[in-house]
N, C-alpha and C. Protein backbone atom coordinates (compact mmCIF):
# COMPACT_ATOMS: atom_id res chain seq x y z
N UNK A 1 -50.18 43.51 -117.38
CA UNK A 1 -49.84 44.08 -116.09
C UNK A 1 -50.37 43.20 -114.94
N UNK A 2 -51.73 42.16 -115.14
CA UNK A 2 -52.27 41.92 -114.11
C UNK A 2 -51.11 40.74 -113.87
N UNK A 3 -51.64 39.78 -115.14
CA UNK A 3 -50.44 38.63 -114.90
C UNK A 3 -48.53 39.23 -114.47
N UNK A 4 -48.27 40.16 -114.11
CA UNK A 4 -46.91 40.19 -113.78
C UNK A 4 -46.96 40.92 -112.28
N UNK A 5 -48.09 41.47 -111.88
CA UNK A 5 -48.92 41.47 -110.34
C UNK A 5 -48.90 40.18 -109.76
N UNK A 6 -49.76 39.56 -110.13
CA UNK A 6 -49.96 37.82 -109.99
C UNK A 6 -48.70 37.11 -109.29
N UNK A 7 -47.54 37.18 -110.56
CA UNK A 7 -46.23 36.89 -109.83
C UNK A 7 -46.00 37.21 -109.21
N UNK A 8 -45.88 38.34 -108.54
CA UNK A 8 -45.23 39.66 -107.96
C UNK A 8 -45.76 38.75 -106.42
N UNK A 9 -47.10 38.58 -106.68
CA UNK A 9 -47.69 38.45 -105.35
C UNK A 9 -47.36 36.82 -104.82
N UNK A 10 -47.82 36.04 -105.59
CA UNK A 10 -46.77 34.61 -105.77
C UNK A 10 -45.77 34.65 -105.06
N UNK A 11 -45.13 35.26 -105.60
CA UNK A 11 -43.47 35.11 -105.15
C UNK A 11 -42.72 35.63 -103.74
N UNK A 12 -43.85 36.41 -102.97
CA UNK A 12 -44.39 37.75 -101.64
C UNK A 12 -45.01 36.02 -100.77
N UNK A 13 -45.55 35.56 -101.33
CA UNK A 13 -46.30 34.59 -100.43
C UNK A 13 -45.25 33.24 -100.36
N UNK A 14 -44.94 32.99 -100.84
CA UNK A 14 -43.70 31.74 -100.86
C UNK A 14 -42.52 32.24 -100.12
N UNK A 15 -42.12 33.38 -100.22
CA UNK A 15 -41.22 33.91 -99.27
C UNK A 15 -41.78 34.38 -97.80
N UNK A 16 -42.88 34.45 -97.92
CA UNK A 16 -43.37 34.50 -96.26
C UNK A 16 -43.81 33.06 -95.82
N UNK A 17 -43.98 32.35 -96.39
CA UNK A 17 -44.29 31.04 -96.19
C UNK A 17 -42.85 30.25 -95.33
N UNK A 18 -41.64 30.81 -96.52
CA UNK A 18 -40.72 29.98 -96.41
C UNK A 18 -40.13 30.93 -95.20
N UNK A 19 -40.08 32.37 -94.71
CA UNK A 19 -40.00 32.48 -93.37
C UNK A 19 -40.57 32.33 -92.63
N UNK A 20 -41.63 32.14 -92.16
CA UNK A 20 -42.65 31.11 -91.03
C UNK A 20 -42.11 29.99 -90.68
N UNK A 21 -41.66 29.33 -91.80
CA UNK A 21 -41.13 27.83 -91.65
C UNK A 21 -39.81 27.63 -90.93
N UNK A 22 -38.84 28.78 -91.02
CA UNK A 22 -37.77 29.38 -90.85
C UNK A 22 -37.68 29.73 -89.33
N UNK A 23 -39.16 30.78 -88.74
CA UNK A 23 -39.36 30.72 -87.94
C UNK A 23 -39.57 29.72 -87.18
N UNK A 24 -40.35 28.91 -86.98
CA UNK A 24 -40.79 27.82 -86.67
C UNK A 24 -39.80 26.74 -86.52
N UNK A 25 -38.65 26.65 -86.84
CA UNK A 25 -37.59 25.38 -86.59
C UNK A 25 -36.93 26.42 -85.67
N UNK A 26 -36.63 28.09 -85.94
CA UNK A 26 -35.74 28.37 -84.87
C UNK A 26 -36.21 28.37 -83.81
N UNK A 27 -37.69 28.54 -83.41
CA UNK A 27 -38.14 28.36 -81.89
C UNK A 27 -37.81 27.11 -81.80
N UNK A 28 -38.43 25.76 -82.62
CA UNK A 28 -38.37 24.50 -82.17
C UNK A 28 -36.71 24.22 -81.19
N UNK A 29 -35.62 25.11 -81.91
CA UNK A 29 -34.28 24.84 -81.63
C UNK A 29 -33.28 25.38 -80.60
N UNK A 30 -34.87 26.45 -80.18
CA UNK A 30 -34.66 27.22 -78.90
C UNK A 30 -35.22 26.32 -77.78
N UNK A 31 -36.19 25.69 -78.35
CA UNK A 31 -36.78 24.99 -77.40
C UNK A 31 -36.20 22.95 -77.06
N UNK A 32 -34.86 23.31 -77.31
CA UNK A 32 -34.21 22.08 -77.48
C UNK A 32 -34.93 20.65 -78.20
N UNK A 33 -35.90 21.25 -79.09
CA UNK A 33 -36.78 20.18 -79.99
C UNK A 33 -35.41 18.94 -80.48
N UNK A 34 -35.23 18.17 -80.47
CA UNK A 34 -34.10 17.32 -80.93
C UNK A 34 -34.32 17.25 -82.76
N UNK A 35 -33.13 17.65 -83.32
CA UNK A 35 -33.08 17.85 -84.85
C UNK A 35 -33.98 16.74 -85.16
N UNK A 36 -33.88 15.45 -84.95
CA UNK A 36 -34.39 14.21 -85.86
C UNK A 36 -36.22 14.18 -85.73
N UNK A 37 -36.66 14.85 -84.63
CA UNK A 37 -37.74 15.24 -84.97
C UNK A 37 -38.31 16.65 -85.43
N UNK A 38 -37.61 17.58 -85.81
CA UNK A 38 -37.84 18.87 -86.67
C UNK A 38 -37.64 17.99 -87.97
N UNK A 39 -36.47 16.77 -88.25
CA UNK A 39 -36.49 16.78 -89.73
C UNK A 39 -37.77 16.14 -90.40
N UNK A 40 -38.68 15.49 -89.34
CA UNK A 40 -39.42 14.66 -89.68
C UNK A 40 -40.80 15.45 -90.38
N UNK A 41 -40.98 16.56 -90.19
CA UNK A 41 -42.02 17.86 -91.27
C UNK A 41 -40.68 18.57 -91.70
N UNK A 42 -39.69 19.04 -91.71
CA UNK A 42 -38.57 19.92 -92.29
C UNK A 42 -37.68 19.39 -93.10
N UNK A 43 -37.53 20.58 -93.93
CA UNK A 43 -36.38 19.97 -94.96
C UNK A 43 -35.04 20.00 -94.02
N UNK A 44 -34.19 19.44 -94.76
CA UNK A 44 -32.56 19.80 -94.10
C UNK A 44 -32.02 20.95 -94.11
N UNK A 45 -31.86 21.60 -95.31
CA UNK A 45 -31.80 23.02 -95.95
C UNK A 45 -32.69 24.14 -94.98
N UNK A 46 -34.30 23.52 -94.51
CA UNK A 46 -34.52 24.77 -93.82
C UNK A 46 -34.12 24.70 -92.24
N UNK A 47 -33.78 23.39 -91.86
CA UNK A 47 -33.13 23.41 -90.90
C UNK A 47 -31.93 23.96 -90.38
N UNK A 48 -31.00 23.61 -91.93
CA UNK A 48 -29.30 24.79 -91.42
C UNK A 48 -29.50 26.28 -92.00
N UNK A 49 -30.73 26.73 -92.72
CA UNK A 49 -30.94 27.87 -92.41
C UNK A 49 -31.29 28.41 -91.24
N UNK A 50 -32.16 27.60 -90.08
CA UNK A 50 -32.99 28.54 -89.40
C UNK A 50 -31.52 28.13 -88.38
N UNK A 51 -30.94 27.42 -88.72
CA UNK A 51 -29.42 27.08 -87.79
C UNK A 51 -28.35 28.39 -87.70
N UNK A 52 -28.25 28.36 -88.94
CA UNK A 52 -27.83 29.57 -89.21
C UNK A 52 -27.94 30.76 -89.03
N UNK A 53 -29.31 30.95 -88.64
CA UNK A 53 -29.95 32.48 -88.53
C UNK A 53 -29.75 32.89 -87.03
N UNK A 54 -29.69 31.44 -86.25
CA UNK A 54 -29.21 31.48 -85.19
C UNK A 54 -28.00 32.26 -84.52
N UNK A 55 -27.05 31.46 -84.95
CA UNK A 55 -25.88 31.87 -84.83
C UNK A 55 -25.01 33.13 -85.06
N UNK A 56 -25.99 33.91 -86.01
CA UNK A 56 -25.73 35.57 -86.70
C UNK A 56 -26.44 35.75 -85.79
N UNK A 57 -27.45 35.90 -85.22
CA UNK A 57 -27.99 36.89 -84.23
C UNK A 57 -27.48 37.00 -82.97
N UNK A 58 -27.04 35.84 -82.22
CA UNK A 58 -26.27 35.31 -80.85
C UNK A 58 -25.16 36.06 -81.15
């Protein structure tokens, strides 16, 4: 039980991780940060996500 907690919690922290990060490019993109320096700490992928997340909320 503990080890499938463990995961449980693992997997809770990588997904808040990976929305922070998510967060964090969509302000940069509010804040007209120019893409080629978001890609330079960001993946590409979390870039046309947080691109994306954009565009559904607008």
């Amino acid at each position: 039980m503990c080890e499938v907690m463990e995961k449980y919690l693992e997997e809770a922290k990588d997904e808040a991780k990976k929305t922070e990060r998510i967060q964090a490019i969509r302000n940069m993109i509010e804040l007209e940060v120019p893409k080629e320096k978001i890609l330079k700490k960001y993946s590409l992928e979390e870039y046309q996500e947080a691109e994306a997340s954009l565009t559904t909320i607008l």
